[in-house]
Structure formats: structure tokens, C-alpha cells
N, C-alpha and C. Protein backbone atom coordinates (compact mmCIF):
# COMPACT_ATOMS: atom_id res chain seq x y z
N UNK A 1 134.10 91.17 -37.48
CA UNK A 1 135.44 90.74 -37.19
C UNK A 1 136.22 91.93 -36.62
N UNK A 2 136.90 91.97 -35.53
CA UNK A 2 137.67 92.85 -34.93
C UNK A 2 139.11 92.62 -35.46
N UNK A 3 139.85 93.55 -35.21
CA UNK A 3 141.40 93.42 -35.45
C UNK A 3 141.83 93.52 -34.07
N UNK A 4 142.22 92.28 -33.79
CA UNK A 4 143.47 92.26 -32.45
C UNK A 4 144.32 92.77 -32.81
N UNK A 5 145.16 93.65 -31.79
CA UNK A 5 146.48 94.19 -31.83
C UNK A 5 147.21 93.02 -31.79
N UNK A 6 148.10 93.18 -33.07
CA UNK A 6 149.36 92.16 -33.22
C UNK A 6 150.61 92.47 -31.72
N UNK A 7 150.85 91.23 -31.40
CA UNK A 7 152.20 91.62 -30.50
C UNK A 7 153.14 90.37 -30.92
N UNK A 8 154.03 90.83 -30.31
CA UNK A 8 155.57 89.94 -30.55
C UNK A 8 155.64 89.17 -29.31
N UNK A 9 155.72 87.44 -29.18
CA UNK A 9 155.77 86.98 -27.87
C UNK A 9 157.14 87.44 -27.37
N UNK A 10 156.19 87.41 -26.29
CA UNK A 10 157.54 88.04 -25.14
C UNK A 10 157.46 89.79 -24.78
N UNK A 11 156.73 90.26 -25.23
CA UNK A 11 156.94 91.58 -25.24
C UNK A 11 156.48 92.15 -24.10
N UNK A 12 155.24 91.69 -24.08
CA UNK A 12 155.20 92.19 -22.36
C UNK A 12 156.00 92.28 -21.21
N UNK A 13 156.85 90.65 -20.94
CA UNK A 13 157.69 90.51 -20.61
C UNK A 13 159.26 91.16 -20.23
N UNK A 14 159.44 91.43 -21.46
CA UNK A 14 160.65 92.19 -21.92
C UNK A 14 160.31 94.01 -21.64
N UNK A 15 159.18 94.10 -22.11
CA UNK A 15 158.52 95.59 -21.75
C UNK A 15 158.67 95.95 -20.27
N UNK A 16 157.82 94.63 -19.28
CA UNK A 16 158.03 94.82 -17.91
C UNK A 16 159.48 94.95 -17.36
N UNK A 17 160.59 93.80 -17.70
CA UNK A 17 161.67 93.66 -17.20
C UNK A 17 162.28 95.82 -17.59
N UNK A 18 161.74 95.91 -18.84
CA UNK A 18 162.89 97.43 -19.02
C UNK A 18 161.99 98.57 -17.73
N UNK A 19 160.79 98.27 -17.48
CA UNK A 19 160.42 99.36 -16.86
C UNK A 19 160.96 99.15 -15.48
N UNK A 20 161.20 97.99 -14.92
CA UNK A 20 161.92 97.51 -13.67
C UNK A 20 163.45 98.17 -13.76
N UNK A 21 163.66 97.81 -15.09
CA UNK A 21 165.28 98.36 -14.90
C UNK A 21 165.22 99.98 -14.86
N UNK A 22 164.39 100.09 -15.73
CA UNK A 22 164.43 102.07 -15.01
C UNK A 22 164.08 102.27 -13.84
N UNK A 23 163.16 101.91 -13.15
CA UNK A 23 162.85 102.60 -12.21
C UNK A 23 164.00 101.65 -11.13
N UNK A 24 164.45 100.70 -11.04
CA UNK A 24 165.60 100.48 -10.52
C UNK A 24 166.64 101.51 -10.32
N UNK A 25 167.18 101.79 -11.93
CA UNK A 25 168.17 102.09 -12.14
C UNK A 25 168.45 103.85 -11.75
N UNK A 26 166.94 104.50 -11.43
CA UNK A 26 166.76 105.66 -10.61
C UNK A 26 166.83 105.81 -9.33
N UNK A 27 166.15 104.58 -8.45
CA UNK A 27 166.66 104.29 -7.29
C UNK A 27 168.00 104.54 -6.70
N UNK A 28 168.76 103.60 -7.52
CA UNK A 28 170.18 103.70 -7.14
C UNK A 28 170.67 104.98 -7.63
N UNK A 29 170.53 105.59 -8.38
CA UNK A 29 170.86 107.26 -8.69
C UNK A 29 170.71 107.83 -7.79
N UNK A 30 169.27 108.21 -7.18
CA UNK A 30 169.09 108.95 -6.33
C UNK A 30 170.05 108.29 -5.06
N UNK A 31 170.25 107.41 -4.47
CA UNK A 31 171.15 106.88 -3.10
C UNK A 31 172.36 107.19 -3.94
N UNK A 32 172.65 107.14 -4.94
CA UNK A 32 174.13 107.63 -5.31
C UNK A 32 174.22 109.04 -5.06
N UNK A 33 173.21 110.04 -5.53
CA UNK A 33 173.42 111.01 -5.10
C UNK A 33 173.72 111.65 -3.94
N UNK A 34 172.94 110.54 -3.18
CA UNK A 34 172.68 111.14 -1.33
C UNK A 34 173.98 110.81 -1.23
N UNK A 35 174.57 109.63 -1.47
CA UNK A 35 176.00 109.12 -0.22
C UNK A 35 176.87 110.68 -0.66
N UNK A 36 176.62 111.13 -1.90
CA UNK A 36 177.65 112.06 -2.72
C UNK A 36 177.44 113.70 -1.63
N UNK A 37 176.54 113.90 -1.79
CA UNK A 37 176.07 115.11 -0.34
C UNK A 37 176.56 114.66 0.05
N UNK A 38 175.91 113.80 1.09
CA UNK A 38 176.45 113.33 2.08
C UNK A 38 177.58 112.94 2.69
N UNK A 39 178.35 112.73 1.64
CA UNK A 39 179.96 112.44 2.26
C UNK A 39 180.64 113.83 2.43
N UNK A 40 179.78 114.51 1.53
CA UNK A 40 180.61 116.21 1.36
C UNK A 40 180.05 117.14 2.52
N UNK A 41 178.98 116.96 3.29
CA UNK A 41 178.50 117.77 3.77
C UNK A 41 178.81 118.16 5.49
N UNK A 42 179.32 117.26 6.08
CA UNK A 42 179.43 117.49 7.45
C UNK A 42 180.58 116.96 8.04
N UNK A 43 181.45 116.08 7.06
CA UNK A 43 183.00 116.40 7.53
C UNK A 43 182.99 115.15 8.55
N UNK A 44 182.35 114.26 8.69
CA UNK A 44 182.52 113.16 9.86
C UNK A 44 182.86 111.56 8.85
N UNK A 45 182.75 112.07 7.76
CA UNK A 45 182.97 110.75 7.11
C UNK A 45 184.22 109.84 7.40
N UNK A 46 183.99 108.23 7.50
CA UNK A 46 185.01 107.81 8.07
C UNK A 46 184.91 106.79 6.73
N UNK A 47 186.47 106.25 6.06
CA UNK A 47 186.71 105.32 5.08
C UNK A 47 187.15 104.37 5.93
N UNK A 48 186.79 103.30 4.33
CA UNK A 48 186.96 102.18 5.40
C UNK A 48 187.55 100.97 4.20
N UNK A 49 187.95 100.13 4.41
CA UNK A 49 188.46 99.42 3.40
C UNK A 49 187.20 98.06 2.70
N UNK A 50 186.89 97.75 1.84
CA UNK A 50 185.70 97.11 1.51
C UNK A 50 186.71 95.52 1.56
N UNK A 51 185.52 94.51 1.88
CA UNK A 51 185.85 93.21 1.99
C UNK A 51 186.23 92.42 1.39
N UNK A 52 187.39 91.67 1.07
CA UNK A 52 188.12 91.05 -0.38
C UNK A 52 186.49 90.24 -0.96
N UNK A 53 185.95 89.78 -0.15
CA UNK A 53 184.70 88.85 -0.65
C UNK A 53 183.93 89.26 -1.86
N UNK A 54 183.95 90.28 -1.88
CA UNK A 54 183.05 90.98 -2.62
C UNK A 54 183.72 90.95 -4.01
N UNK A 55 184.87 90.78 -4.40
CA UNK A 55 185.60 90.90 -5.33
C UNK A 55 185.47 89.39 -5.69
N UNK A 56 185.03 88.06 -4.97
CA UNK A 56 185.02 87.09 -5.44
C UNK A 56 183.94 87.39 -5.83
N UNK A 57 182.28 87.95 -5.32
CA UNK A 57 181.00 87.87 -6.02
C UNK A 57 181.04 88.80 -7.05
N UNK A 58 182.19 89.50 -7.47
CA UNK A 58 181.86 89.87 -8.60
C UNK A 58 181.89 88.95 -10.02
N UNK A 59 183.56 88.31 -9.41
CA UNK A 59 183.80 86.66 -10.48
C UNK A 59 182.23 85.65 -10.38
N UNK A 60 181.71 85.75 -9.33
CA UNK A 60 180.78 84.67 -9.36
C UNK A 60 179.57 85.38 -9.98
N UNK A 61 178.88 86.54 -9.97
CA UNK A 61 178.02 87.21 -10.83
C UNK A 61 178.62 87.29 -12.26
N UNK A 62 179.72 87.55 -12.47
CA UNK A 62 180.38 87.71 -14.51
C UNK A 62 180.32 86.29 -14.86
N UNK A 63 180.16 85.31 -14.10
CA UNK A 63 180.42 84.27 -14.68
C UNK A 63 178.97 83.47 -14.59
N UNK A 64 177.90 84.09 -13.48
CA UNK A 64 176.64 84.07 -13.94
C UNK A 64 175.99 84.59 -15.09
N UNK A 65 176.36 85.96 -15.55
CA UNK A 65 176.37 86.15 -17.04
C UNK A 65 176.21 85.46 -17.77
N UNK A 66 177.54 84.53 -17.92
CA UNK A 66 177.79 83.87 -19.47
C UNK A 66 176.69 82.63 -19.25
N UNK A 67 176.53 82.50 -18.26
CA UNK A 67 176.24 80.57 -17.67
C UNK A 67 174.09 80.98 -18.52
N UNK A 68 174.29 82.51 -17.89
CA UNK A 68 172.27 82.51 -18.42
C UNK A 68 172.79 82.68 -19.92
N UNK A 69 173.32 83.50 -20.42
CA UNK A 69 173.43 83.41 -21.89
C UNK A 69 173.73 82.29 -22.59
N UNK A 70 174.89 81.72 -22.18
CA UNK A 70 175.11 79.79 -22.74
C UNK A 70 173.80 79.65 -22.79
N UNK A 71 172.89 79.40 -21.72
CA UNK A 71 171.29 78.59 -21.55
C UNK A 71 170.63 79.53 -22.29
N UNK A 72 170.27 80.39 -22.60
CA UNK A 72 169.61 80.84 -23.24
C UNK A 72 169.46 80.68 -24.84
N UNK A 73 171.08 80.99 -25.36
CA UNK A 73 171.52 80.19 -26.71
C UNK A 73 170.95 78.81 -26.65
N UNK A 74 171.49 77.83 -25.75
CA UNK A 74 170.68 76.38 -25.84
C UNK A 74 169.26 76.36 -25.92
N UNK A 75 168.63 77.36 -25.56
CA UNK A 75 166.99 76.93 -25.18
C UNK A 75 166.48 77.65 -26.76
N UNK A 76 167.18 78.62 -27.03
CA UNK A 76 166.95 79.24 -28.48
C UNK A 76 167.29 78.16 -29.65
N UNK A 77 168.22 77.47 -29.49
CA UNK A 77 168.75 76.48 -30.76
C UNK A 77 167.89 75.28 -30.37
N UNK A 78 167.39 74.83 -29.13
CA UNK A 78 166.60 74.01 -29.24
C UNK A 78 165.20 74.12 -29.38
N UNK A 79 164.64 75.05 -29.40
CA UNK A 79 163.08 75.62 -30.06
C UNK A 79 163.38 75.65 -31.49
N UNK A 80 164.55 76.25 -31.93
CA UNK A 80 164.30 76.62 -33.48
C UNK A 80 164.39 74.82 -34.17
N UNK A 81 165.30 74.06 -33.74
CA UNK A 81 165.35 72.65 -33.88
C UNK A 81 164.07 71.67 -33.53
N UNK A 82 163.23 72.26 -32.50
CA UNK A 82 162.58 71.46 -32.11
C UNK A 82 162.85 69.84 -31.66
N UNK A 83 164.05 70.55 -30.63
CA UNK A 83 164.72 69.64 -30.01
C UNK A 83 164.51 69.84 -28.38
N UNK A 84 164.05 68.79 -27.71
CA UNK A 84 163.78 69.26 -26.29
C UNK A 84 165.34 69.07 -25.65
N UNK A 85 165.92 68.40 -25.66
CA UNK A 85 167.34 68.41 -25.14
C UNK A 85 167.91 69.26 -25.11
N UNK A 86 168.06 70.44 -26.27
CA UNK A 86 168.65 71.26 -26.29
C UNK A 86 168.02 71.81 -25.21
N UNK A 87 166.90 72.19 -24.82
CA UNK A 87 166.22 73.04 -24.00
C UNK A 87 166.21 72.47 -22.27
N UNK A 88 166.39 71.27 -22.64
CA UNK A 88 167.35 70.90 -20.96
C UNK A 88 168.21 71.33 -20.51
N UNK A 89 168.98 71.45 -21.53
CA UNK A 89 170.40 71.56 -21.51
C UNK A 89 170.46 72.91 -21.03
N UNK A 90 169.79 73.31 -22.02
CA UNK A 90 169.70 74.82 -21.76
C UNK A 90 168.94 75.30 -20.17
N UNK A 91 168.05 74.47 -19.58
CA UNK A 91 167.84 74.78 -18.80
C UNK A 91 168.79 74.22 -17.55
N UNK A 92 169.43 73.62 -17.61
CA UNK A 92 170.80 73.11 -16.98
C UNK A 92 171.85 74.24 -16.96
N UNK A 93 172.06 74.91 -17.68
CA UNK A 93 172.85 76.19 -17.70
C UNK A 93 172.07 77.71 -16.79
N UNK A 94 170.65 77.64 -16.85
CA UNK A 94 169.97 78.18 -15.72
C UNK A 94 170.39 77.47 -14.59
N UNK A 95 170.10 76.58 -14.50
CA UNK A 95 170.28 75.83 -12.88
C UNK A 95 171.60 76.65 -12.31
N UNK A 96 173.10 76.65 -13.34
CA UNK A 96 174.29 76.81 -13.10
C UNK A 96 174.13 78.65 -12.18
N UNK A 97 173.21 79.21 -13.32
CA UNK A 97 173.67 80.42 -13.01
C UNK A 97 172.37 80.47 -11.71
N UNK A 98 171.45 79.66 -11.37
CA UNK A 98 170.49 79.65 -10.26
C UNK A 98 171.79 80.08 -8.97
N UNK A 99 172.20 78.96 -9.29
CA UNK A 99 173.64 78.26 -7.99
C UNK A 99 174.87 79.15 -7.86
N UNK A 100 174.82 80.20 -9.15
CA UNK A 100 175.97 80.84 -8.92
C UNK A 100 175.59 82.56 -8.23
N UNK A 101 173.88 82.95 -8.50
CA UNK A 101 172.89 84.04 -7.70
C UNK A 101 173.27 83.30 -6.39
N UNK A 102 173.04 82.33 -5.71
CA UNK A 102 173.19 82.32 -4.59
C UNK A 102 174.12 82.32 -3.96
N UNK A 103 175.55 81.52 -4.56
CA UNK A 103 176.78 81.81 -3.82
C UNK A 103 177.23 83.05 -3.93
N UNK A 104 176.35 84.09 -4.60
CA UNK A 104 176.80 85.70 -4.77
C UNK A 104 175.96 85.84 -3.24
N UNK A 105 174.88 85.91 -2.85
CA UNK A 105 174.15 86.10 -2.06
C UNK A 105 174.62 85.81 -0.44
N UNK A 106 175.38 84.62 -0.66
CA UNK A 106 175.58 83.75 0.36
C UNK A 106 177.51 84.67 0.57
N UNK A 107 178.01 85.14 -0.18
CA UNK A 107 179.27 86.00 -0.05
C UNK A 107 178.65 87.14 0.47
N UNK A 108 177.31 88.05 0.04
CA UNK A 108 177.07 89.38 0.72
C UNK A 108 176.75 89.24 1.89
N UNK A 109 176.22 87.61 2.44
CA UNK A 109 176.08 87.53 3.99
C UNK A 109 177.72 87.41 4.42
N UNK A 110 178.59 87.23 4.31
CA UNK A 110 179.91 87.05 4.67
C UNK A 110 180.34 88.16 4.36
N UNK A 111 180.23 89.15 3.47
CA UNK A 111 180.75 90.48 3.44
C UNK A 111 180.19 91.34 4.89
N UNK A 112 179.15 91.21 4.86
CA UNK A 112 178.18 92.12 5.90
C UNK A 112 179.00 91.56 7.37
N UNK A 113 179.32 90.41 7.36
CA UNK A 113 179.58 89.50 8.57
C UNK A 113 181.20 89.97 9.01
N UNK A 114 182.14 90.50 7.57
CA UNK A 114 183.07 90.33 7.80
C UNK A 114 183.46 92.04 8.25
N UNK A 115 182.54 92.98 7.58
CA UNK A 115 182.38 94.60 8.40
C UNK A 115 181.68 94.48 9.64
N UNK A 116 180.87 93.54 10.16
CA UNK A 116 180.50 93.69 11.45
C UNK A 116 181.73 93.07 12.58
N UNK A 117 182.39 92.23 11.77
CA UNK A 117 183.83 91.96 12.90
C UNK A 117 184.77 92.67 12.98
N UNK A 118 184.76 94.03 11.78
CA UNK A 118 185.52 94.97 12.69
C UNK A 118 184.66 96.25 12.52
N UNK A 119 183.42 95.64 13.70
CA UNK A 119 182.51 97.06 14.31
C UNK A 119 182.22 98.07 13.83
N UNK A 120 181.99 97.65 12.26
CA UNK A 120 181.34 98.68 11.01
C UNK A 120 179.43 97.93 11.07
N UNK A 121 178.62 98.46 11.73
CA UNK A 121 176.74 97.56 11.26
C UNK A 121 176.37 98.98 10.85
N UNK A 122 175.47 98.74 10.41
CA UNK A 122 174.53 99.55 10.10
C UNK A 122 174.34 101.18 10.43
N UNK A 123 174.31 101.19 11.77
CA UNK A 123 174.57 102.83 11.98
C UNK A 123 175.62 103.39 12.88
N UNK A 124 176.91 102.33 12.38
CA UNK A 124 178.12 102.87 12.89
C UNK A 124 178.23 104.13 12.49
N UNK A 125 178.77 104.15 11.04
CA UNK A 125 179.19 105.22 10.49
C UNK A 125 178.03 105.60 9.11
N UNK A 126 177.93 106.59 8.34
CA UNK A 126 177.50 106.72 7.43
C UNK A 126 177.85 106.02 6.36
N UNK A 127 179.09 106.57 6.03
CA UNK A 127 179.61 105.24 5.04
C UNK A 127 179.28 103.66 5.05
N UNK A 128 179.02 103.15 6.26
CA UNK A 128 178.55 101.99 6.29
C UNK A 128 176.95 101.92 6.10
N UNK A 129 176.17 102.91 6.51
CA UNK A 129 175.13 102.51 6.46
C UNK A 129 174.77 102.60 4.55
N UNK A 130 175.69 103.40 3.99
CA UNK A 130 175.41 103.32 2.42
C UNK A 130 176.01 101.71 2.18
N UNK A 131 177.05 101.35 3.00
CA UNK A 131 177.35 99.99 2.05
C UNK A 131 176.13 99.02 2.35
N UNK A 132 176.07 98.91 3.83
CA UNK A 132 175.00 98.44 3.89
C UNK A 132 173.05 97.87 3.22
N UNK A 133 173.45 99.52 3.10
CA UNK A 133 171.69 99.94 1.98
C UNK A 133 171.95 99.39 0.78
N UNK A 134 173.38 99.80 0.08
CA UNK A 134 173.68 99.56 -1.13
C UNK A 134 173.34 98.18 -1.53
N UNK A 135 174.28 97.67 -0.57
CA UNK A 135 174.58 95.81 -0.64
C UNK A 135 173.47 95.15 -0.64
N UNK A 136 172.51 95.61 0.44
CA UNK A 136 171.15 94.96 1.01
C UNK A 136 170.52 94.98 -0.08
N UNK A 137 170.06 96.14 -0.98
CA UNK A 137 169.16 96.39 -2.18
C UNK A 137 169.66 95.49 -2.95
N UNK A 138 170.64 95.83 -3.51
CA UNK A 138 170.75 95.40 -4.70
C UNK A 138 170.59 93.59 -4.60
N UNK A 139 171.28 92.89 -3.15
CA UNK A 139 170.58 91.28 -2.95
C UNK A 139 169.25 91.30 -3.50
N UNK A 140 168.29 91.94 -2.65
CA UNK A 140 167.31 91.88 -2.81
C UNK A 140 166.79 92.34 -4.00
N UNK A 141 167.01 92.79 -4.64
CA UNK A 141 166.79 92.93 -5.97
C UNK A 141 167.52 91.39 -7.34
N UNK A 142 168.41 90.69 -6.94
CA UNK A 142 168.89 89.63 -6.81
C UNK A 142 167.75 88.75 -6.93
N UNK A 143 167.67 89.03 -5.51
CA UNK A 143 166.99 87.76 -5.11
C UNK A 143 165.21 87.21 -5.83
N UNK A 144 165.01 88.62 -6.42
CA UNK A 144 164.04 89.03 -7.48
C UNK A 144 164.19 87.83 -8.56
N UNK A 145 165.49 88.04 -8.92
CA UNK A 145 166.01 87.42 -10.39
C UNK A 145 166.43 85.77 -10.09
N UNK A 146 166.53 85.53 -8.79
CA UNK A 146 166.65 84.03 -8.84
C UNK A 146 165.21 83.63 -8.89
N UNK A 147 164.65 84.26 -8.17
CA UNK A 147 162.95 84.00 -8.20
C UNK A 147 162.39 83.74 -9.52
N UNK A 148 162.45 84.55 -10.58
CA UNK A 148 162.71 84.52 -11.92
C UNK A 148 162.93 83.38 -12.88
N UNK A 149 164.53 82.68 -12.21
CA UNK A 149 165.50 81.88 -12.67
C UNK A 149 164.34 80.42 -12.23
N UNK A 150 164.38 80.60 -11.19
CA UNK A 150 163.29 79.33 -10.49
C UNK A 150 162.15 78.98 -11.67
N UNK A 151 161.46 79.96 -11.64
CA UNK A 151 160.49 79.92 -12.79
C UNK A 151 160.68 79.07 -14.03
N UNK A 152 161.44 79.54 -14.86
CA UNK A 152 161.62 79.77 -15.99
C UNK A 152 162.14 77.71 -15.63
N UNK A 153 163.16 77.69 -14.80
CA UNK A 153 163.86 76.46 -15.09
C UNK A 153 162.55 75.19 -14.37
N UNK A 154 161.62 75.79 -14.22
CA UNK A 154 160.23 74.86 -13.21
C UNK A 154 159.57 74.66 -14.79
N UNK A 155 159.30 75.87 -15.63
CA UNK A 155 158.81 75.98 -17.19
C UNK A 155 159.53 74.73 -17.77
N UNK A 156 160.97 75.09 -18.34
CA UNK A 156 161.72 73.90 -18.86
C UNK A 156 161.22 72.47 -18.54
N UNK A 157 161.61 72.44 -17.34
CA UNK A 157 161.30 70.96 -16.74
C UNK A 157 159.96 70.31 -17.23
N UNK A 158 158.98 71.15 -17.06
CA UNK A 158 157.63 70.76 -17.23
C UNK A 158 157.73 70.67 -18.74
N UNK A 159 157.84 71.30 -19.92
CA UNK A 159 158.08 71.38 -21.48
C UNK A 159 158.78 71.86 -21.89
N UNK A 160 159.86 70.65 -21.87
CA UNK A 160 161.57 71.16 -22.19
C UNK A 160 160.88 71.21 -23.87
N UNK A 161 160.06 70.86 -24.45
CA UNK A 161 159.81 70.73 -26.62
C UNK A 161 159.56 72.08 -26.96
N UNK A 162 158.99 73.10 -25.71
CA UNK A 162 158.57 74.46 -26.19
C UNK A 162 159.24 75.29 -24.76
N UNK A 163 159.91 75.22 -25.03
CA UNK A 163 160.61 76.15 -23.91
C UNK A 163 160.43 77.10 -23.70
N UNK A 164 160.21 78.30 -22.64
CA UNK A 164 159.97 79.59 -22.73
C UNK A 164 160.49 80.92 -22.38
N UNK A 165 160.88 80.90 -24.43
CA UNK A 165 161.91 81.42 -24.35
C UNK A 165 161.62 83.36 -23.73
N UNK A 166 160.11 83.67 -24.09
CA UNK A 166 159.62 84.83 -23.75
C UNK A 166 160.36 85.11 -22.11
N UNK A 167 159.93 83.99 -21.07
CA UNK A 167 160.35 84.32 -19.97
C UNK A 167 161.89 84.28 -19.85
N UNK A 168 162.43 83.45 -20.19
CA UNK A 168 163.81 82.99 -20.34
C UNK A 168 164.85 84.77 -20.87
N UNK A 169 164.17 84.67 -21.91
CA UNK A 169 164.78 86.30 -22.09
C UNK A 169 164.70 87.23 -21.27
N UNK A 170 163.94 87.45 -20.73
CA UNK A 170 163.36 88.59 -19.83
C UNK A 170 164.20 88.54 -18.96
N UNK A 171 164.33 87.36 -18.43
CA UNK A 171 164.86 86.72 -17.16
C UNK A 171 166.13 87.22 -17.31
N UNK A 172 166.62 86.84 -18.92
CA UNK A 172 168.73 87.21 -19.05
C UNK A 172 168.70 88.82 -18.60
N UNK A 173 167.63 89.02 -19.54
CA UNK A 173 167.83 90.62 -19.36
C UNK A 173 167.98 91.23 -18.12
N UNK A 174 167.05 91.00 -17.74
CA UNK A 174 166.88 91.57 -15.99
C UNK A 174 168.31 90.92 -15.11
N UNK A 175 168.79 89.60 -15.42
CA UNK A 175 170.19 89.43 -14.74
C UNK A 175 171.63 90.13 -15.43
N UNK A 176 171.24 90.41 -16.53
CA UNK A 176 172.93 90.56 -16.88
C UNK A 176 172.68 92.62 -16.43
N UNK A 177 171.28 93.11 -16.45
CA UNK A 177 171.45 94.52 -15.83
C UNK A 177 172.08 94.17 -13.94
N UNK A 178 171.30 93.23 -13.47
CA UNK A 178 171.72 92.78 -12.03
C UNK A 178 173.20 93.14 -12.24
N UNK A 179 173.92 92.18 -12.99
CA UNK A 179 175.51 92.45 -13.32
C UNK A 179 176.10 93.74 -13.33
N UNK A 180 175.15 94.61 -14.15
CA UNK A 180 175.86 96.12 -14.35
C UNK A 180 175.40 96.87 -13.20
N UNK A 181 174.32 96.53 -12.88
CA UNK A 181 174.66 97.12 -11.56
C UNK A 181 175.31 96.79 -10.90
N UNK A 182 175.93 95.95 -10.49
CA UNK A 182 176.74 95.51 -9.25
C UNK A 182 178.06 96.37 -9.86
N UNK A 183 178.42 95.93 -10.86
CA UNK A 183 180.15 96.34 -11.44
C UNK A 183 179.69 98.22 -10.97
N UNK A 184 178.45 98.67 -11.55
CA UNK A 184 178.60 100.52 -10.81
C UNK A 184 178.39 100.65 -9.06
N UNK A 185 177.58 99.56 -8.29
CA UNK A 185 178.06 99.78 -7.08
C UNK A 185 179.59 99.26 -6.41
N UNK A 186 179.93 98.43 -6.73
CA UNK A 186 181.48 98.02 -6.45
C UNK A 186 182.43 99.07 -6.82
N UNK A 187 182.15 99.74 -8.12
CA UNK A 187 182.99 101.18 -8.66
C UNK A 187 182.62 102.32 -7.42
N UNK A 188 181.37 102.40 -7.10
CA UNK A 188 181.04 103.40 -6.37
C UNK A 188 181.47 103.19 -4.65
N UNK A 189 181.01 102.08 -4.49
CA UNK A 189 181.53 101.65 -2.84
C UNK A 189 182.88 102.20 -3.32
N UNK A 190 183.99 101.06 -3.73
CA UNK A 190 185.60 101.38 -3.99
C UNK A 190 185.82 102.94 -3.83
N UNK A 191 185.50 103.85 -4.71
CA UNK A 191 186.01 104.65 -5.09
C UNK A 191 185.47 106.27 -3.83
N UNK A 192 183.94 106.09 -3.43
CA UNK A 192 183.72 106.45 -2.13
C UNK A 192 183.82 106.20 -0.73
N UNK A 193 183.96 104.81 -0.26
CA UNK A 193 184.24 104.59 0.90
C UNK A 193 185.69 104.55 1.33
């Protein structure tokens, strides 16, 4: 008889999502650092005013927050109940925050749209090409977590009685860091450009 290593479901999961968030969360360090040289170093930097839009995807990401946590509470009270409804439900509150990743997504194409109408792209200026990089990553890093969201609410659907909550967690986790990052690049765009 062998002894399997005991694990906790979900742990892998949750293990993977934290090593994503570090090495994420170094990424953006290091480009924080560069714009920081970089704005100091050669005296051509041009400011520029950032796009009201962006201040709505921040309301529409904080309020993606609560919408995965609501669902997540539901999909948790309906496993411990052994209630599949709850876990609809709960996956109905994914759907919300599915829909609310994209109208964030669908504002950074209208942000980008609304600096290219006054002749800020990509390698206008420096400063733009950081909002640019900034903005672009972090979607795409986004767009990671709806990918995610898809999952998890394709799981539900198929066995709303055992819901899964392993992925489901992972999933909050990795979005509500999405969140904190955005609130430190919006601090950082604002306060550098």
C-alpha cells in the first residue's frame, strides 16, 4: 500500500492562479519602472489627459467584483446544501460578471479610439506608447479571465448539483487581482501621464 499525498481540492488551481499573479504582478513592475526612467530621462515627455471612459471601466470592473463574489457565495451555499439552483444561480451571477469583462473590454477599445482622435497611437509619444502597452496587457490579461469565466459557467451548466467550486475560486481570485491591477494602472496612468 502506498501513501498518496493528501491535497485539498482546488489547490492546484488556486496554486496556479497565485503563480500567474506573481509573475504578472512583476511584469507590470518592471514596465512601471521603465515608464518611471523613462519619463525622467530625456526631457521630451509630453502629458496628456486620460479618457473619461476609462473611469466608467473602472465602475464596470468594481462592480464585476461583487457580481463573481455574489456567484461564488451562491455556488458555495449551493454545494454545501446540495442544492443545484443555488449553483445556477450562482452561475448566473458569473454570466453577469462574464458581460460586465466585456463591456470593460469593449470601453478599452473606445478609450484607445478616443486617444487616436486626438493623434495620440502608439508611437506618437512615449507616454502613449506606455498607455497603450499598459491598457493592451492588462485586456489581454482580462481576456485570460473571461476565458476562465466561460469555463467555469460551461461546468455549472453541465452539473449545476456539484458545481466547481475548485475552478470557480481560482477564477474569483485571478479576477478580483485583474481589479487591483487595474485600480494601480489607472493610479499610475493618472498620476504619470
Amino acid at each position: 500500500m502506498t501513501d498518496a499525498p493528501m491535497t485539498v481540492p482546488g489547490t492546484r488551481a488556486r496554486t496556479g492562479v497565485w503563480v500567474a499573479i506573481a509573475t504578472i504582478s512583476m511584469s507590470f513592475a518592471a514596465y512601471t519602472s521603465a515608464l518611471m526612467v523613462r519619463q525622467d530621462t530625456l526631457g521630451d515627455w509630453a502629458h496628456f489627459s486620460l479618457p473619461p471612459i476609462l473611469f466608467v471601466n473602472t465602475l464596470l470592473l468594481l462592480a464585476s467584483s461583487a457580481t463573481i463574489a455574489l456567484g461564488l457565495r451562491r455556488m458555495k451555499a449551493g454545494a454545501a446544501a446540495g442544492s443545484a439552483s443555488f449553483a445556477t444561480r450562482g452561475g448566473r451571477w458569473l454570466a453577469v460578471t462574464l458581460g460586465l469583462g466585456l463591456l470593460f473590454v469593449a470601453g478599452q477599445l473606445l478609450a484607445w479610439r478616443s486617444l487616436a482622435a486626438q493623434g495620440l497611437y502608439l508611437a506618437t509619444t512615449p507616454g502613449s506608447s506606455f498607455f497603450y502597452v499598459f491598457t493592451a496587457l492588462h485586456a489581454l490579461h482580462l481576456l485570460g479571465g473571461i476565458a476562465a469565466l466561460v469555463y467555469v459557467i460551461r461546468l455549472v451548466l453541465r452539473t449545476p448539483a456539484t458545481a466547481p467550486l475548485s475552478a470557480a475560486g481560482a477564477t474569483a481570485l485571478y479576477w478580483h487581482f485583474m481589479d487591483v491591477l487595474w485600480l494601480y494602472l489607472l493610479l499610475v496612468l493618472a498620476l504619470r501621464l
